[in-house]
Protein backbone atom coordinates (compact mmCIF):
# COMPACT_ATOMS: atom_id res chain seq x y z
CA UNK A 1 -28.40 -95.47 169.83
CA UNK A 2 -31.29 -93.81 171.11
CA UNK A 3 -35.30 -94.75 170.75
CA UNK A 4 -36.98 -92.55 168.34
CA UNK A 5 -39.95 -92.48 170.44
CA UNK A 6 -38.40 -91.45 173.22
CA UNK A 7 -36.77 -88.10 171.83
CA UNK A 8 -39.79 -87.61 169.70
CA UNK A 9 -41.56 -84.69 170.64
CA UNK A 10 -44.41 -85.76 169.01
CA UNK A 11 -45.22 -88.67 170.30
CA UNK A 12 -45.74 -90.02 173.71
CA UNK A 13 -44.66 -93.23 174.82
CA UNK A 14 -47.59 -95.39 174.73
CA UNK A 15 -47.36 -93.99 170.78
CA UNK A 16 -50.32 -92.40 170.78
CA UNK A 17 -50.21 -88.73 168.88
CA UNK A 18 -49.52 -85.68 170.77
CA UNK A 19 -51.19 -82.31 169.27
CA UNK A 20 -49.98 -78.81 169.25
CA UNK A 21 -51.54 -76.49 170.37
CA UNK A 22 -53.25 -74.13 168.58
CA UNK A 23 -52.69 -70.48 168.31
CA UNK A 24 -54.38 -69.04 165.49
CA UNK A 25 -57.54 -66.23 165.52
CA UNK A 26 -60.02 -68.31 167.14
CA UNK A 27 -63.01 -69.55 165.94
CA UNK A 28 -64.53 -72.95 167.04
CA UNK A 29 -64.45 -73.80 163.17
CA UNK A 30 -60.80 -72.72 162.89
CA UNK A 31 -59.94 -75.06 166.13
CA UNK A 32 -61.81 -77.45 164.31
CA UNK A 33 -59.72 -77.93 161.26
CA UNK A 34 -56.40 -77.45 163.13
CA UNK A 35 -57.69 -80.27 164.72
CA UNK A 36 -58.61 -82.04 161.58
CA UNK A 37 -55.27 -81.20 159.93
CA UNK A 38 -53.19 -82.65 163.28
CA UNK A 39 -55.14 -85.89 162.81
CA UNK A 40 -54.33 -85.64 159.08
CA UNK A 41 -50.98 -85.32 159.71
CA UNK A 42 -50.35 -88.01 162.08
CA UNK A 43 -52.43 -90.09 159.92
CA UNK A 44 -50.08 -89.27 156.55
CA UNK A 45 -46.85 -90.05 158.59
CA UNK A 46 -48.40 -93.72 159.90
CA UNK A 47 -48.84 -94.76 155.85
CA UNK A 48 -45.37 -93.35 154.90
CA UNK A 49 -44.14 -95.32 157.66
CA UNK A 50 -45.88 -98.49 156.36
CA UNK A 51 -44.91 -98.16 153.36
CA UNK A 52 -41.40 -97.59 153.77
CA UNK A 53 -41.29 -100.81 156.08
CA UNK A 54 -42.87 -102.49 153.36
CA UNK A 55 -46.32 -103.27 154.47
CA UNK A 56 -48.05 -101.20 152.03
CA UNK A 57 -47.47 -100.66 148.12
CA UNK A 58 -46.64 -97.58 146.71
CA UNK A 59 -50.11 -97.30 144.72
CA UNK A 60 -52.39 -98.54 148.16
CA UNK A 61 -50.26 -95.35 150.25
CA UNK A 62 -51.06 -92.89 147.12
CA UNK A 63 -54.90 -94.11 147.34
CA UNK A 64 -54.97 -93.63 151.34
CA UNK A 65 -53.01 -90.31 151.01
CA UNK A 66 -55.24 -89.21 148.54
CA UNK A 67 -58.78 -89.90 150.39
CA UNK A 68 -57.14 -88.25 153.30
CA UNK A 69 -56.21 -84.96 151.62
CA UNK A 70 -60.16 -85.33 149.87
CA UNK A 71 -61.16 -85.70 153.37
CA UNK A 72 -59.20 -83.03 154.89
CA UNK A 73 -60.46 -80.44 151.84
CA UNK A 74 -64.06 -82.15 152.84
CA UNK A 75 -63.71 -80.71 156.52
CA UNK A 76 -62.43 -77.60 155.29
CA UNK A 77 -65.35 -76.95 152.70
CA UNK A 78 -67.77 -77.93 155.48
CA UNK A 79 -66.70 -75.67 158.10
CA UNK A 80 -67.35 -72.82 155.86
CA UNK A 81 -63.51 -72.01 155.56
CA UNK A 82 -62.98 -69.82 152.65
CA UNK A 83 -59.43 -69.61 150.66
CA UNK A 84 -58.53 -66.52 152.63
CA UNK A 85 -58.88 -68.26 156.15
């Protein structure tokens, strides 16, 4: 069987998160977010992991989950992203 980490292209193997790059119409605000919504990402798939390995409840993941995505629409409101960016 083969180590998850090691075929996973998004992760490196001291586990740390590995970004993609980001290719949209610049703006720094734009780079901003992607990098915001990476971090949110990577962030989302550590609490599913916990929780499916049974270190977190169901209702404590929902709550983190939650105050991410509030965060993430935080970051987006602040950067003076509209609906249509």
């Amino acid at each position: 069987m083969s180590d998850f980490h090691s075929s996973n292209p998004w992760q490196d193997p001291d586990n740390r998160p590995v970004y993609a790059k980001y290719h949209g119409e610049f703006s720094p605000q734009r780079l901003v977010f992607n990098a915001n919504l990476q971090e949110f990402a990577h962030r989302l798939n550590q609490i599913v992991i916990a929780q499916g390995q049974g270190r977190m409840t169901d209702s404590d993941a929902l709550r983190q989950i939650e105050q991410l995505w509030q965060a993430l629409k935080r970051s987006r409101t602040g950067l003076g992203l509209g609906s249509s960016d």
